[in-house]
Protein backbone atom coordinates (compact mmCIF):
# COMPACT_ATOMS: atom_id res chain seq x y z
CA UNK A 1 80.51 191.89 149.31
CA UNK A 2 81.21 189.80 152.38
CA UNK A 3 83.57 191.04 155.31
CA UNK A 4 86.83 190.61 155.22
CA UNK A 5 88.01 188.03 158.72
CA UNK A 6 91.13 187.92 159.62
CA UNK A 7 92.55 184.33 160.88
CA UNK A 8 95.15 184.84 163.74
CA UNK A 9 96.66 183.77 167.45
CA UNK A 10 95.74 185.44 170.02
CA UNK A 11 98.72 187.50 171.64
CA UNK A 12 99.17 186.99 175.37
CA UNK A 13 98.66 189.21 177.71
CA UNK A 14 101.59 191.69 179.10
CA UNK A 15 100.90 190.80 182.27
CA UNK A 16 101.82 187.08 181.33
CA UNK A 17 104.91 185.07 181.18
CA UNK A 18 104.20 181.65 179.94
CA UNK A 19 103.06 180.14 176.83
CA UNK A 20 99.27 179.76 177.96
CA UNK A 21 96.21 180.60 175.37
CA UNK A 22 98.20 181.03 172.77
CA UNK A 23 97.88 177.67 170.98
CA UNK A 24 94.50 178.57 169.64
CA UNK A 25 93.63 180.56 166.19
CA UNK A 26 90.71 182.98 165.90
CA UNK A 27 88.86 184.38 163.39
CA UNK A 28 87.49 187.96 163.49
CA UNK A 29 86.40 190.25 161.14
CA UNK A 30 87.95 193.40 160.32
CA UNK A 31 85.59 196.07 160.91
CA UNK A 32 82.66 197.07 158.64
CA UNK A 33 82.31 200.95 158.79
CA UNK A 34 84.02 203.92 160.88
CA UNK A 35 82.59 204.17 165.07
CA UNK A 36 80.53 207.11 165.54
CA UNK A 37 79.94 209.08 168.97
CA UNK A 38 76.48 208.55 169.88
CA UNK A 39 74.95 212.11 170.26
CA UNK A 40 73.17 211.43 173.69
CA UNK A 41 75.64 209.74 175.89
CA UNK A 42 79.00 210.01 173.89
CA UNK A 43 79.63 206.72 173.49
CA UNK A 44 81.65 204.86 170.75
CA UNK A 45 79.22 202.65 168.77
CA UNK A 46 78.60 201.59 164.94
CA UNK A 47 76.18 199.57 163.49
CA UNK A 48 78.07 196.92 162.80
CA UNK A 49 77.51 193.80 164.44
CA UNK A 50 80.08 191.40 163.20
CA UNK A 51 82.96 193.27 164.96
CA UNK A 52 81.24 191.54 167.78
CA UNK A 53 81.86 188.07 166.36
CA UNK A 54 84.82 185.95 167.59
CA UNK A 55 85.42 182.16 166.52
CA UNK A 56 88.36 180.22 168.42
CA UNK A 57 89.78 176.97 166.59
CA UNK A 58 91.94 174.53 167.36
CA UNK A 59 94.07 174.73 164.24
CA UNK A 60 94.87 177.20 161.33
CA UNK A 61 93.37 174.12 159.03
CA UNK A 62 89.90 174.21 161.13
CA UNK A 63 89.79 177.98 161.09
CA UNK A 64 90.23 178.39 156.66
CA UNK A 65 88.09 175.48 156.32
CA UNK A 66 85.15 177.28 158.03
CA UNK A 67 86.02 180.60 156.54
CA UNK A 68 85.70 178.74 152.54
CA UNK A 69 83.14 176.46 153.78
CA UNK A 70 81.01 179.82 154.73
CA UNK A 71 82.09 182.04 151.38
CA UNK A 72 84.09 184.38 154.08
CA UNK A 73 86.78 186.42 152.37
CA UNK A 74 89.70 185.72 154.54
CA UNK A 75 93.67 186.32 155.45
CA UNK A 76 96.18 184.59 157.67
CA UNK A 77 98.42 186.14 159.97
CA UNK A 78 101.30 183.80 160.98
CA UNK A 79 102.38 184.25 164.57
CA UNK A 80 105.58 185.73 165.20
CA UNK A 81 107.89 183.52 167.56
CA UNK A 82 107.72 183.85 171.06
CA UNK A 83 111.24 184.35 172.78
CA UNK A 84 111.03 183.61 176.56
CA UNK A 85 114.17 184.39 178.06
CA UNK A 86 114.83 182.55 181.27
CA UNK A 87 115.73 184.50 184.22
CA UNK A 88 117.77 184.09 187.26
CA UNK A 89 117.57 185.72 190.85
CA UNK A 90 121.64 185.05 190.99
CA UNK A 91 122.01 187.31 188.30
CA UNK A 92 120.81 190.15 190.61
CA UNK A 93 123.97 189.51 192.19
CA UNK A 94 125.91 189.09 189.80
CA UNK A 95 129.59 190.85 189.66
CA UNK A 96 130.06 192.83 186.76
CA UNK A 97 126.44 193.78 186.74
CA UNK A 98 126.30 197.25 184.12
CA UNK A 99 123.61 198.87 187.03
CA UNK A 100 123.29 198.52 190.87
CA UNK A 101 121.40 196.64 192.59
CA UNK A 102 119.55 198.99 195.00
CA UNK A 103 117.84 197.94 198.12
């Protein structure tokens, strides 16, 4: 039986405010069997080399169509909306601020 891949967009990154590289979907599979501690150097490892694999599309559509046109047993994960709030350096000084502003 085929992998299960899972068809989703990429999260952004903490460190990241904007709405950049997340208009993409990917596919990855789920992984194939447990990691195991290699005995010799301790590492993390498995034999499994499709949790290596990565595809990027440019559309949900692209991304299913690959995953039926290749028998790939897939499932979607919808993104969840992305609520920027806008911020102001006046509101630092704002009056009626609930904390201090400390400097």
């Amino acid at each position: 039986m085929p992998q299960l891949a899972r068809i989703f967009v990429m999260t952004r990154s903490h460190m990241q405010s904007g709405r950049g590289r997340s208009q993409g979907w990917t596919l990855a599979y789920e992984p194939g069997e447990r990691q195991r501690l290699d005995p010799l150097m301790g590492w993390a490892g498995s034999g499994d080399t499709n949790a290596q694999v990565s595809l990027n599309f440019d559309s949900k559509e692209d991304a299913i169509a690959y995953a039926e046109a290749n028998g790939i047993p897939y499932e979607v994960e919808e993104p969840k909306p992305v609520r920027i709030k806008a911020k102001v350096y006046a509101d630092n000084f704002r009056f009626g601020r609930p904390e201090n502003w400390t400097h």
